[in-house]
PDB file of N, CA and C in Angstrom:
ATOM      1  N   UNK A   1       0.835  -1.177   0.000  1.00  0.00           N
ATOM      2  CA  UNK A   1       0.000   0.000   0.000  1.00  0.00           C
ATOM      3  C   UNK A   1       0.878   1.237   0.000  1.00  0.00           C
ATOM      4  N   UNK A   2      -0.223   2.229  -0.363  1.00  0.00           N
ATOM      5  CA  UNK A   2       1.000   3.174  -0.516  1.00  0.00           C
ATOM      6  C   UNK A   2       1.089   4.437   0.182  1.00  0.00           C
ATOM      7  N   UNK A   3       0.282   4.341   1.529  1.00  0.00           N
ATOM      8  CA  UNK A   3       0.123   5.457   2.279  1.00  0.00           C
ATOM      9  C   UNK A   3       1.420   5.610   3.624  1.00  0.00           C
ATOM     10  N   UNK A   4       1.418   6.373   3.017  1.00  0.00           N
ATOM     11  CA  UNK A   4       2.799   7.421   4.508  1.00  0.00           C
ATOM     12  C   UNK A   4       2.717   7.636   5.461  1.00  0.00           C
ATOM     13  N   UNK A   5       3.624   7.874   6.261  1.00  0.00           N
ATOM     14  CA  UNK A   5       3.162   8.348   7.319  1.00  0.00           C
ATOM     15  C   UNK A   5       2.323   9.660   7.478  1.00  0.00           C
ATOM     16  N   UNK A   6       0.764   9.641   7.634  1.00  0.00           N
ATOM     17  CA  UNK A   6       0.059  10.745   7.501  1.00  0.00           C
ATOM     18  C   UNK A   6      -1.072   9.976   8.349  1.00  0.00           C
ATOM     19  N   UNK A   7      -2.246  10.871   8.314  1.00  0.00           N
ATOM     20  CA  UNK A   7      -3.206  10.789   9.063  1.00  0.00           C
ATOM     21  C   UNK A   7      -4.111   9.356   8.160  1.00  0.00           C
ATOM     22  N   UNK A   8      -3.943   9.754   7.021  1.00  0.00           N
ATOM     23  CA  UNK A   8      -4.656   8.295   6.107  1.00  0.00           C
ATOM     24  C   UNK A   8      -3.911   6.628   6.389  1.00  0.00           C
ATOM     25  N   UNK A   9      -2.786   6.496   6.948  1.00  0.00           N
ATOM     26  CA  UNK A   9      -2.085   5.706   7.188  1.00  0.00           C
ATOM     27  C   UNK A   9      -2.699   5.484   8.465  1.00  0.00           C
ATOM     28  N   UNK A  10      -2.766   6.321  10.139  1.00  0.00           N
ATOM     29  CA  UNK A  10      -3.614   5.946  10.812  1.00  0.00           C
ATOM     30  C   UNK A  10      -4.745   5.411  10.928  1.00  0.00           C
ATOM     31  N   UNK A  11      -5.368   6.082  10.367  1.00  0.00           N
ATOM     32  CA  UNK A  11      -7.189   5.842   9.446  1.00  0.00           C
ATOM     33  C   UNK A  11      -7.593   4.536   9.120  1.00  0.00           C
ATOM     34  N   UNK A  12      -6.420   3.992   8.353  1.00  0.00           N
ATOM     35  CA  UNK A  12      -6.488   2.744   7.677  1.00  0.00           C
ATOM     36  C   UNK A  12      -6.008   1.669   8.643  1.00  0.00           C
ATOM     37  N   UNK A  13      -4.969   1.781   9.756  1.00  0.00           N
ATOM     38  CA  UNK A  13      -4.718   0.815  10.408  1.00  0.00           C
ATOM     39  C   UNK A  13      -5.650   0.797  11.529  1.00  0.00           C
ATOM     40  N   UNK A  14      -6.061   1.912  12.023  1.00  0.00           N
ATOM     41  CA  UNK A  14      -7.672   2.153  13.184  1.00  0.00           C
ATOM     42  C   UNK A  14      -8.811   0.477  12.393  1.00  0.00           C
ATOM     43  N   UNK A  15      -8.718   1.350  11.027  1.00  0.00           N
ATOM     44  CA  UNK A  15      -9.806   0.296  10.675  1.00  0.00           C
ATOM     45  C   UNK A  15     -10.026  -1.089  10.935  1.00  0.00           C
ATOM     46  N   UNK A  16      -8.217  -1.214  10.288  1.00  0.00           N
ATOM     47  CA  UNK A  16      -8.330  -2.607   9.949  1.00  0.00           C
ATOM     48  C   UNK A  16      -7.889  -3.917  11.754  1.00  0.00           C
ATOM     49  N   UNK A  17      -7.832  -2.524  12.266  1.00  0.00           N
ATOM     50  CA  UNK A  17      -7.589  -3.324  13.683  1.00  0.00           C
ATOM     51  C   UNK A  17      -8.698  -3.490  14.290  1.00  0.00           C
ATOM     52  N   UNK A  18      -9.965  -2.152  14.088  1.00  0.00           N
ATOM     53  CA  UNK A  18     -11.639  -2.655  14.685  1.00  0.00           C
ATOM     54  C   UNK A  18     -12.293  -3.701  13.698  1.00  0.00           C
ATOM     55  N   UNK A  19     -12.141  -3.704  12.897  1.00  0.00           N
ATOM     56  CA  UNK A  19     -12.776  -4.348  11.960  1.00  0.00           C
ATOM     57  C   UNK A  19     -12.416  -5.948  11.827  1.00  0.00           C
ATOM     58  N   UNK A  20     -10.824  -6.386  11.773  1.00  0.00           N
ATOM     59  CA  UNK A  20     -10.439  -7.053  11.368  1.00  0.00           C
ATOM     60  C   UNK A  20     -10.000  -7.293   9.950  1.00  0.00           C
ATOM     61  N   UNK A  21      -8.671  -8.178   9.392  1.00  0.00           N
ATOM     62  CA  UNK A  21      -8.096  -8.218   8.069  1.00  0.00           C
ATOM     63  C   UNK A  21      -9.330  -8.767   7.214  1.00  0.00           C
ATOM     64  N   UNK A  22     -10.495  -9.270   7.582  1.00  0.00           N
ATOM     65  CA  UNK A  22     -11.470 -10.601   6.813  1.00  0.00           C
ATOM     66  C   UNK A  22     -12.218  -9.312   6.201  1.00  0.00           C
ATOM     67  N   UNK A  23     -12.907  -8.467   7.436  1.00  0.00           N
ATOM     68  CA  UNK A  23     -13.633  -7.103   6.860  1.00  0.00           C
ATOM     69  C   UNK A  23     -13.026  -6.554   5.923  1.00  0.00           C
ATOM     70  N   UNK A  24     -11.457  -5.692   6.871  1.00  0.00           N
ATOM     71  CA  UNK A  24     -11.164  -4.786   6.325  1.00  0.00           C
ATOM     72  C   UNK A  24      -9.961  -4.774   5.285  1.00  0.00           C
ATOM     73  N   UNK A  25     -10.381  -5.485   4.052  1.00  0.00           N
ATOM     74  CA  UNK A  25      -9.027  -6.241   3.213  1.00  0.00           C
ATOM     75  C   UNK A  25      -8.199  -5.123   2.512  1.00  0.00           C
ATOM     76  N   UNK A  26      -6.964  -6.111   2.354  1.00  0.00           N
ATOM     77  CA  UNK A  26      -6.122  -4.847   1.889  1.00  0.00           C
ATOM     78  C   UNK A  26      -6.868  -4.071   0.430  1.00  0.00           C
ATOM     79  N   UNK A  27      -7.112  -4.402  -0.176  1.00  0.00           N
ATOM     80  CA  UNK A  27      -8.186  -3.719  -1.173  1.00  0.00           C
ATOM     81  C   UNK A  27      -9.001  -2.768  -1.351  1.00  0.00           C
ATOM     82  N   UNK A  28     -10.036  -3.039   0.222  1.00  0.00           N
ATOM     83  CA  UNK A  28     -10.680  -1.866   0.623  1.00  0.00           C
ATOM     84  C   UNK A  28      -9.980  -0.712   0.834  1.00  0.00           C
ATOM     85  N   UNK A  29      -8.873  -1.472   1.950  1.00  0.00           N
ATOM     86  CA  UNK A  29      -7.917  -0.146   2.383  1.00  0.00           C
ATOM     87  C   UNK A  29      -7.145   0.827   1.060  1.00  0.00           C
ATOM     88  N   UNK A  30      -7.449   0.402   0.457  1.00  0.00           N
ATOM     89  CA  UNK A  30      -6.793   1.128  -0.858  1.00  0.00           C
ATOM     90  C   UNK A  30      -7.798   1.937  -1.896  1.00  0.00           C
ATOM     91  N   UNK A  31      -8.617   1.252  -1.772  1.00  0.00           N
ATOM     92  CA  UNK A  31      -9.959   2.125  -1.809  1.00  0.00           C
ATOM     93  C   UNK A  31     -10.413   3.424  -1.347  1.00  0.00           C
ATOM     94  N   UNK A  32     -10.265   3.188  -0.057  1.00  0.00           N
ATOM     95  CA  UNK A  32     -10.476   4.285   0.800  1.00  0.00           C
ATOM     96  C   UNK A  32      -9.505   5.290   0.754  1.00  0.00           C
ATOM     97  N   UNK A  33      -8.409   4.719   0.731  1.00  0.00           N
ATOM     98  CA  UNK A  33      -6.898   5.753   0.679  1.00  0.00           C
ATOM     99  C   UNK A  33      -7.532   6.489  -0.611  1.00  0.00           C
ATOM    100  N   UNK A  34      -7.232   5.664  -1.466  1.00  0.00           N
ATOM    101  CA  UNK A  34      -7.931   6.608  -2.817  1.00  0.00           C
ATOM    102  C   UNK A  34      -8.411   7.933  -2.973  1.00  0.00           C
ATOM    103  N   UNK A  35      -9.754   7.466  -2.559  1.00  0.00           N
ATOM    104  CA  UNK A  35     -11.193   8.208  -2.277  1.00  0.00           C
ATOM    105  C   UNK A  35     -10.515   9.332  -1.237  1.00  0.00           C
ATOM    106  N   UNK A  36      -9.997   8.928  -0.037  1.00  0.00           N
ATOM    107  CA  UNK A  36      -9.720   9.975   0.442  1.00  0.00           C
ATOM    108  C   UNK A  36      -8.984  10.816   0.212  1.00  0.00           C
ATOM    109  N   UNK A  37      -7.502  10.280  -0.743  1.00  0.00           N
ATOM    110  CA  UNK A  37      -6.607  11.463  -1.517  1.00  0.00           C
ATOM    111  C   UNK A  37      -7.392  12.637  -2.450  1.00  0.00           C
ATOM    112  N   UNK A  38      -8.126  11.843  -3.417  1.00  0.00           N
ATOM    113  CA  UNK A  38      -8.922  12.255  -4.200  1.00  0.00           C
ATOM    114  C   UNK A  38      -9.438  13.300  -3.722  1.00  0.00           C
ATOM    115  N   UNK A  39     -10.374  13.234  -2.640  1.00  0.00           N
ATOM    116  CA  UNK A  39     -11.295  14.244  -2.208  1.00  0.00           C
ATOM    117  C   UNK A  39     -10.706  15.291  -1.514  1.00  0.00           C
ATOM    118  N   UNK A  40      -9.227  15.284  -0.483  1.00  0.00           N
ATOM    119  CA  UNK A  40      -8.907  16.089   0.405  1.00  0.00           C
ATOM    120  C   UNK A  40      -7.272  16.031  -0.046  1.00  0.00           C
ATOM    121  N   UNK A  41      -7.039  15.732  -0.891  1.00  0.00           N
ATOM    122  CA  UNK A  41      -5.401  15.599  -1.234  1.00  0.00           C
ATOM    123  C   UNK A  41      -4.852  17.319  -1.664  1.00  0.00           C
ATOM    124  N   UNK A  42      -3.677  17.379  -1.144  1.00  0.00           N
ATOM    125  CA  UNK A  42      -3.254  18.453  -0.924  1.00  0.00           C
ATOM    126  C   UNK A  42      -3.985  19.676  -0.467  1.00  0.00           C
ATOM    127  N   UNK A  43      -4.995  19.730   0.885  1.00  0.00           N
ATOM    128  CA  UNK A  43      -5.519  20.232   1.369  1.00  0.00           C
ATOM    129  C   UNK A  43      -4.849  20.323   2.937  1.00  0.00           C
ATOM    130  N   UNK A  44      -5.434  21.326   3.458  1.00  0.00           N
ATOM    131  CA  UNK A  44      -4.736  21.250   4.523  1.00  0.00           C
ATOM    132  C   UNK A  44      -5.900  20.729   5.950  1.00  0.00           C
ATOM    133  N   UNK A  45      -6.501  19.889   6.672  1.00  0.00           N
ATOM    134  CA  UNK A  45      -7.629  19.371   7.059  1.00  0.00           C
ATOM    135  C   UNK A  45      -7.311  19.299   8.094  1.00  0.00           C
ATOM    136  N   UNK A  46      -8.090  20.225   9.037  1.00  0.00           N
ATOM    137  CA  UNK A  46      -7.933  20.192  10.560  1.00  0.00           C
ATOM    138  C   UNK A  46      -9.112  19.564  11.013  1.00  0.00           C
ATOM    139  N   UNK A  47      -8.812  19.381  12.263  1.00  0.00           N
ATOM    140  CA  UNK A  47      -9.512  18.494  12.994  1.00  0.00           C
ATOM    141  C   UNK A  47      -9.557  18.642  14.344  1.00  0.00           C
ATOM    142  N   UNK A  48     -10.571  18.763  14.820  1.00  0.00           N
ATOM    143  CA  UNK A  48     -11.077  18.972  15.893  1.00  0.00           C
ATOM    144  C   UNK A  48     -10.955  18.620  17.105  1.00  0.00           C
ATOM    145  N   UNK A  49     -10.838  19.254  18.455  1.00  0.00           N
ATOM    146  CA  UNK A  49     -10.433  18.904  19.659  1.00  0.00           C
ATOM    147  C   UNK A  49     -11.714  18.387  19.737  1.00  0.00           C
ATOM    148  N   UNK A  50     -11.554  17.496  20.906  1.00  0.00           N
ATOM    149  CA  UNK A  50     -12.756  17.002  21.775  1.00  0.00           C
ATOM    150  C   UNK A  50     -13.620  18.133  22.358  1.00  0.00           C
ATOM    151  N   UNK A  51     -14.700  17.716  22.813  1.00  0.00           N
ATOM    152  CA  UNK A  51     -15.844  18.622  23.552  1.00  0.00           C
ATOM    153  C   UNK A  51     -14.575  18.921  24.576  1.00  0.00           C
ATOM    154  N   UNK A  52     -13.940  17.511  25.517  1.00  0.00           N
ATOM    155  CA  UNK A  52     -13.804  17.904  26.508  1.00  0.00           C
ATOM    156  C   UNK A  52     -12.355  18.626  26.852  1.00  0.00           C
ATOM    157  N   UNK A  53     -12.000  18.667  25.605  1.00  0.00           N
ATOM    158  CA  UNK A  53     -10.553  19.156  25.389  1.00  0.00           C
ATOM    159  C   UNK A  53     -11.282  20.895  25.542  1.00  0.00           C
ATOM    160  N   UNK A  54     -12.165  21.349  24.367  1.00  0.00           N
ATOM    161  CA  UNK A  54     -12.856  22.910  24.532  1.00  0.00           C
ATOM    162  C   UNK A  54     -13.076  23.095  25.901  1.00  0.00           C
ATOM    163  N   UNK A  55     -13.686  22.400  26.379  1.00  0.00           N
ATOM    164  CA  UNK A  55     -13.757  22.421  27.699  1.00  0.00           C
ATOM    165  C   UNK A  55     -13.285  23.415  29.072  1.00  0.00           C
ATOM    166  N   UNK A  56     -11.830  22.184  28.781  1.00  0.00           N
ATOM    167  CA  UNK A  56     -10.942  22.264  29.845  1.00  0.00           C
ATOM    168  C   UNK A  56     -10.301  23.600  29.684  1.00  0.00           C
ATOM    169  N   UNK A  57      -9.938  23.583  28.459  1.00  0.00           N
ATOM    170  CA  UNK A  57      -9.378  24.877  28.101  1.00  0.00           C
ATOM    171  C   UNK A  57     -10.102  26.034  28.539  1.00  0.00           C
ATOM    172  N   UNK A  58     -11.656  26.009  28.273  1.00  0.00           N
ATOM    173  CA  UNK A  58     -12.527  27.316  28.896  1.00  0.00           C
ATOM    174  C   UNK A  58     -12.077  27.180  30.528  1.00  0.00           C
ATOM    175  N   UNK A  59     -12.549  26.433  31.432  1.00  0.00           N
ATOM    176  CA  UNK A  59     -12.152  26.233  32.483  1.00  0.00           C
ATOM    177  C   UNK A  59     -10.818  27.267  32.956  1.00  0.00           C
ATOM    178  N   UNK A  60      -9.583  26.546  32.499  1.00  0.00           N
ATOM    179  CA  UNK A  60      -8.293  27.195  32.945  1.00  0.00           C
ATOM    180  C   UNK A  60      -8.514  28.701  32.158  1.00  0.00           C
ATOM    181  N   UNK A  61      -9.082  29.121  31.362  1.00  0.00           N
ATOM    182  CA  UNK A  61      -8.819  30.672  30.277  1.00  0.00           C
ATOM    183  C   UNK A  61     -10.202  31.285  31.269  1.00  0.00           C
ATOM    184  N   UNK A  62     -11.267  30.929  31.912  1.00  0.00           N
ATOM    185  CA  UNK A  62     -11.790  31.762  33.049  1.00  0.00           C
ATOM    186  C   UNK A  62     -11.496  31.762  33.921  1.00  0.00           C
ATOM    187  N   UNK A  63     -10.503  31.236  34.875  1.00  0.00           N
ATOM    188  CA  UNK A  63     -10.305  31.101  36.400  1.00  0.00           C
ATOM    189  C   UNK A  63      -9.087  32.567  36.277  1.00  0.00           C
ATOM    190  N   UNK A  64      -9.766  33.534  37.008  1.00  0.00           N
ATOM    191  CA  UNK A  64      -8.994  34.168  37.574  1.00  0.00           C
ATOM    192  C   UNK A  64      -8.123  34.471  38.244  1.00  0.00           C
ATOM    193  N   UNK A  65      -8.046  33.379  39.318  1.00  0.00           N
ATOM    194  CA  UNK A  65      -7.551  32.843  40.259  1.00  0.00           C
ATOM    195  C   UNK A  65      -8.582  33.366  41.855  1.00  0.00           C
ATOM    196  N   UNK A  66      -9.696  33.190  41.749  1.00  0.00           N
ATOM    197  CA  UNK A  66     -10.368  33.759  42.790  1.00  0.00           C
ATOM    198  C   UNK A  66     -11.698  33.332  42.798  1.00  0.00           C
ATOM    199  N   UNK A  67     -12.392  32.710  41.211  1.00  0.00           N
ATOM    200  CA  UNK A  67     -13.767  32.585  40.977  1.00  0.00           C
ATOM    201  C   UNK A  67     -13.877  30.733  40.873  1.00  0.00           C
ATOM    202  N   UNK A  68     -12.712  30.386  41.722  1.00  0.00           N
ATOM    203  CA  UNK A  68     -13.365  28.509  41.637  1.00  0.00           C
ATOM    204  C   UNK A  68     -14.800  28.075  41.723  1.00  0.00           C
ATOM    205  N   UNK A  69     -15.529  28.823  42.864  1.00  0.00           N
ATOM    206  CA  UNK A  69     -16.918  28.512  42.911  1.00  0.00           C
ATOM    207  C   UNK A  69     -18.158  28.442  41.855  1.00  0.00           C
ATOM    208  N   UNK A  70     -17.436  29.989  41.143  1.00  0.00           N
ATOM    209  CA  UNK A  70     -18.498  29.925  39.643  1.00  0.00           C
ATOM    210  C   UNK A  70     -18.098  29.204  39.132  1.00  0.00           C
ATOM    211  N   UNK A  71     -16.704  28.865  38.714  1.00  0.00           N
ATOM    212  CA  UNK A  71     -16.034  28.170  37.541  1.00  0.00           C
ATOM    213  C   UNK A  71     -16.994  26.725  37.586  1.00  0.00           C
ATOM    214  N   UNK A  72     -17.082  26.165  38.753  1.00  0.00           N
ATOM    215  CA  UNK A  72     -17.562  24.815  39.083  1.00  0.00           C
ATOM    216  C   UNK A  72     -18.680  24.918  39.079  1.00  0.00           C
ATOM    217  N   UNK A  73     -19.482  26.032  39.316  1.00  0.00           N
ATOM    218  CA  UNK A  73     -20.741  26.026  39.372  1.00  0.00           C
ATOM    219  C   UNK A  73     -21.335  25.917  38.014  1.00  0.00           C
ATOM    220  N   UNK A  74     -20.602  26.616  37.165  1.00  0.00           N
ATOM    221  CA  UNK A  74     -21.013  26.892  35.697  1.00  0.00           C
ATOM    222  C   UNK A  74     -21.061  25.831  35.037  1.00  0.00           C
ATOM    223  N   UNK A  75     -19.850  24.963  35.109  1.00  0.00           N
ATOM    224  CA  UNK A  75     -19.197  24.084  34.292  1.00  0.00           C
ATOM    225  C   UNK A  75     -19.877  22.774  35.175  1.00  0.00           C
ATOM    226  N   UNK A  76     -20.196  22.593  36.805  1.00  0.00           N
ATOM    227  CA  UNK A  76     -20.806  20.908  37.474  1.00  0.00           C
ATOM    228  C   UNK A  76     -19.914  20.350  37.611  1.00  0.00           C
ATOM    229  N   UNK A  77     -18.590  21.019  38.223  1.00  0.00           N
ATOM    230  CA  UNK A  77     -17.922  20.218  38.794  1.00  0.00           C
ATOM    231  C   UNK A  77     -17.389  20.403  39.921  1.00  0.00           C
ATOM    232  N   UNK A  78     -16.968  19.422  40.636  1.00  0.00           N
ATOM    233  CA  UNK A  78     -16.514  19.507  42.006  1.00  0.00           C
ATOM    234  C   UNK A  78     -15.017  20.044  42.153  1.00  0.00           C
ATOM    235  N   UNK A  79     -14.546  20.714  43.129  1.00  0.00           N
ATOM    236  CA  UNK A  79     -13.874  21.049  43.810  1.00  0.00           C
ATOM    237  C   UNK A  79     -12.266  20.173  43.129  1.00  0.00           C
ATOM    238  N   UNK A  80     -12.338  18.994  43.532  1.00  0.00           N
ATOM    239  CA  UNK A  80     -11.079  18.568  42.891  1.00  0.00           C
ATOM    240  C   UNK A  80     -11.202  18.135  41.597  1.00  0.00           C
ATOM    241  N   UNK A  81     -11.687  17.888  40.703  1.00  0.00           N
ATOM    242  CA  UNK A  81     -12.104  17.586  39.438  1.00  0.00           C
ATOM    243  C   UNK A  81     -11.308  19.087  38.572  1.00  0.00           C
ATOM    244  N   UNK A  82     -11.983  20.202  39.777  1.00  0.00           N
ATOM    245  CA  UNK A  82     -11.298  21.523  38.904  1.00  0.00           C
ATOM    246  C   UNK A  82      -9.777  21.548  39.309  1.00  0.00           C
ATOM    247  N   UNK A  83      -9.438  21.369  40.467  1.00  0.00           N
ATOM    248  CA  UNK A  83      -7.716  21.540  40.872  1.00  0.00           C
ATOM    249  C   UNK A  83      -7.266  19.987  39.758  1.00  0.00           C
ATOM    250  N   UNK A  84      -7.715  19.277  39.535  1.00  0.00           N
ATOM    251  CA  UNK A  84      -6.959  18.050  38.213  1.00  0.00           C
ATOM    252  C   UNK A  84      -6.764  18.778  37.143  1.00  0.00           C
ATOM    253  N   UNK A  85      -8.356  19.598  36.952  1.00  0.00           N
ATOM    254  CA  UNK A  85      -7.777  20.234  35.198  1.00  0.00           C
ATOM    255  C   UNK A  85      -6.773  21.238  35.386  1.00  0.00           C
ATOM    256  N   UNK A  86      -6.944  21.849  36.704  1.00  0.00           N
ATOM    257  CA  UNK A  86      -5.632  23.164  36.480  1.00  0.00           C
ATOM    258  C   UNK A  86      -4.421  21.896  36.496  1.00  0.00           C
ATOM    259  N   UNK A  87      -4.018  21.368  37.337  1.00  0.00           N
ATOM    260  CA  UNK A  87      -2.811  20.231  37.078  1.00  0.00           C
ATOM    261  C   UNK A  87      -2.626  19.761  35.746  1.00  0.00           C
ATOM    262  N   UNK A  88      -3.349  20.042  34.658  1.00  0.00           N
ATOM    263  CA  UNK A  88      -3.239  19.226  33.558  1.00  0.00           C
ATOM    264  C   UNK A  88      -3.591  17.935  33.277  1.00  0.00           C
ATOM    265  N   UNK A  89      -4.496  17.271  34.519  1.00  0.00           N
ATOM    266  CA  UNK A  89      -5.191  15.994  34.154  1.00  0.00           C
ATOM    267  C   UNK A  89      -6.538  15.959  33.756  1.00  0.00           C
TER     268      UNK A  89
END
């Protein structure tokens, strides 16, 4: 096959590891590579954080350092749940 190291190379091994080799034959996978060069090739295709990635980020970009109570109140979370996301977990 003839995909690189790129995001279509992930794509294709995601597949063929949920799916299995019987589903997801090398054939298809070449298929798809195809189709997907075709449609988005030499484009530049971003992709999206998680909900909870937007999230976290709102979280830490409102804390003032003084408003934990709203922050948690706003957002439903407890007390240490918010000191994890400031830690980075």
């Amino acid at each position: 096959m003839k995909y690189g190291d790129d995001l279509i190379k992930f794509m294709i091994k995601t597949m063929q590891h949920a799916l299995g080799e019987n589903l997801f034959t090398e054939n298809l996978a070449e298929q798809v590579e195809t189709q997907i060069r075709q449609e988005y090739g030499g484009q530049a295709v971003y992709v999206a954080k998680t909900d909870s990635d937007v999230r976290r980020e709102s979280i830490i970009r409102e804390f003032n350092g003084r408003n934990r109570r709203e922050i948690c109140a706003k957002f439903g979370i407890g007390k240490a749940h918010f000191y994890r996301i400031l830690k980075g977990g």
